[in-house]
C-alpha atoms as a PDB file:
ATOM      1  CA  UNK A   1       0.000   0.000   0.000  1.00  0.00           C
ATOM      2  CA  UNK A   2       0.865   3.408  -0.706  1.00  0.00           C
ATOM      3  CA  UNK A   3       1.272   6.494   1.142  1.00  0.00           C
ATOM      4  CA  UNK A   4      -0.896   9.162   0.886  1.00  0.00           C
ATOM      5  CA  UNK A   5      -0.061  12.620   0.684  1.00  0.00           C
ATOM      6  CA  UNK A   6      -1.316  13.952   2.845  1.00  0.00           C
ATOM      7  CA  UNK A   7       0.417  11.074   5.350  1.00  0.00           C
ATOM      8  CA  UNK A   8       3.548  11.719   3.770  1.00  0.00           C
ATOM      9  CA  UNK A   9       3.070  15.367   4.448  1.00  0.00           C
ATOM     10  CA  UNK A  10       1.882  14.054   8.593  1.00  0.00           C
ATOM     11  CA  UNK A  11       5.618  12.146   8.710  1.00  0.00           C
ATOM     12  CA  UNK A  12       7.022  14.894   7.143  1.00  0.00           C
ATOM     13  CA  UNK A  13       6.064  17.206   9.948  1.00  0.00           C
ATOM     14  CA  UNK A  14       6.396  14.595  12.591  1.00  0.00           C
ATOM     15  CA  UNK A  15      10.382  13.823  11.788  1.00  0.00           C
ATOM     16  CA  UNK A  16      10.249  17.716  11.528  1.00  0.00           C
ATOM     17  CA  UNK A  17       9.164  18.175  15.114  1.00  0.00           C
ATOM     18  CA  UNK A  18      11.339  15.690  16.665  1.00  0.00           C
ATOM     19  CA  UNK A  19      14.455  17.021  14.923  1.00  0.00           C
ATOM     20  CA  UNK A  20      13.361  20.435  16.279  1.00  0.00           C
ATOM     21  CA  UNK A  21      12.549  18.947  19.697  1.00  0.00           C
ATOM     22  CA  UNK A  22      16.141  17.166  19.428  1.00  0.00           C
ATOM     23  CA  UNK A  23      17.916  20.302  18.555  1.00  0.00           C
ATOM     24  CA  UNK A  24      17.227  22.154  21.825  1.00  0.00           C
ATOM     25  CA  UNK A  25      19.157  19.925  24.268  1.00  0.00           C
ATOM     26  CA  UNK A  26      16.179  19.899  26.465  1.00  0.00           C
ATOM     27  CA  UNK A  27      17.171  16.312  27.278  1.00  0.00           C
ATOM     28  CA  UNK A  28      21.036  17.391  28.054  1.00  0.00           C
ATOM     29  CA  UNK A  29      22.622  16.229  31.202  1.00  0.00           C
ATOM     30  CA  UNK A  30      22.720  19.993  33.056  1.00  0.00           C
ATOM     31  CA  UNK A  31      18.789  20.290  31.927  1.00  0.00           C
ATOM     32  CA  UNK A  32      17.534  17.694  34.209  1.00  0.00           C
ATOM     33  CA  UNK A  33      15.473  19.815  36.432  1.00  0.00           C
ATOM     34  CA  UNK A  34      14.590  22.214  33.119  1.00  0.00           C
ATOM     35  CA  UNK A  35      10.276  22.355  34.054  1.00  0.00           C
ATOM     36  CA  UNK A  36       9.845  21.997  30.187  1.00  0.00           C
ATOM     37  CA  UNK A  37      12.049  18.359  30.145  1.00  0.00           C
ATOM     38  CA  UNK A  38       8.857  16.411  30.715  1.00  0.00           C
ATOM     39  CA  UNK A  39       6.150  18.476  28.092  1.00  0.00           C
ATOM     40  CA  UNK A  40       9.218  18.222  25.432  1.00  0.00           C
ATOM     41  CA  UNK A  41       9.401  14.313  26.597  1.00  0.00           C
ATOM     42  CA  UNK A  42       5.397  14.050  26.152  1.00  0.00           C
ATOM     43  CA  UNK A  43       6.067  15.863  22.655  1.00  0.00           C
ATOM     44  CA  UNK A  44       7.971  13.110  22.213  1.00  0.00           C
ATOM     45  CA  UNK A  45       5.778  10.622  22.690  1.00  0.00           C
ATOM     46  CA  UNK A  46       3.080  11.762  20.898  1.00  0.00           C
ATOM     47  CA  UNK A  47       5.309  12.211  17.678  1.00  0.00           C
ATOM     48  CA  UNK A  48       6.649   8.635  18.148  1.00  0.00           C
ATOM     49  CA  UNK A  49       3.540   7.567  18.529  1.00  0.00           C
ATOM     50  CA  UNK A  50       1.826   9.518  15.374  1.00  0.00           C
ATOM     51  CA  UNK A  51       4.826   7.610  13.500  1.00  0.00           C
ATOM     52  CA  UNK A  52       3.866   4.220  14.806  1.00  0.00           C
ATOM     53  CA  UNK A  53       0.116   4.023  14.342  1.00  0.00           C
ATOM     54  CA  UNK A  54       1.126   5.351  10.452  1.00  0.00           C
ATOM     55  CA  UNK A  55       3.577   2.057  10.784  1.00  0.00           C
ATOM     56  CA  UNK A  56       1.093   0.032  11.810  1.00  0.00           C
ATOM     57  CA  UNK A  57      -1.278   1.040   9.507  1.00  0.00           C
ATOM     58  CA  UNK A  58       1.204   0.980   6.088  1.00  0.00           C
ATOM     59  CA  UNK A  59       3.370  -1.038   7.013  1.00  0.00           C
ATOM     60  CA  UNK A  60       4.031  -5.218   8.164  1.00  0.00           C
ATOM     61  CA  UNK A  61       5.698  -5.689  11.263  1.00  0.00           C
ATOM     62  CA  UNK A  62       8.746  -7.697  11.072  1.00  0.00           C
ATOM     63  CA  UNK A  63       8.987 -11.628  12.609  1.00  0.00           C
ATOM     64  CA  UNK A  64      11.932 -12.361  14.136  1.00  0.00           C
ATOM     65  CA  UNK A  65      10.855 -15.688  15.164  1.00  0.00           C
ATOM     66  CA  UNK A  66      11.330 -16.487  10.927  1.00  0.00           C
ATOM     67  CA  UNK A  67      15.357 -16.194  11.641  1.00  0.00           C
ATOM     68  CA  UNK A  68      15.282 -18.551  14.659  1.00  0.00           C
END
């Protein structure tokens, strides 16, 4: 199955958003007591999550057990 475009344009802005959330060493070492560490962490989440339902959905899910 194919992506859509307007998926492609959802990723798009999801990798987007964690690269930007990436760039601002919120998640540093000397940031640990930052008070935005945990809503950038939550940001996070709900990207990686966006990304995995769109995985999910496109996508089949690999079987290790094949290899064993």
């Amino acid at each position: 199955m194919e992506l859509s475009a307007e998926d492609k344009s959802q990723i798009r802005e999801v990798l987007d958003r964690i690269e930007e959330i990436l760039n601002t060493d919120i998640f540093d070492e000397g940031n640990h007591r930052h008070p935005l560490v945990r809503s950038a962490f939550i940001d996070l989440i709900i990207c990686l999550d966006d990304l995995m339902s769109k995985v999910k959905h496109y996508c089949k899910k690999i079987d290790f057990t094949d290899d064993v």
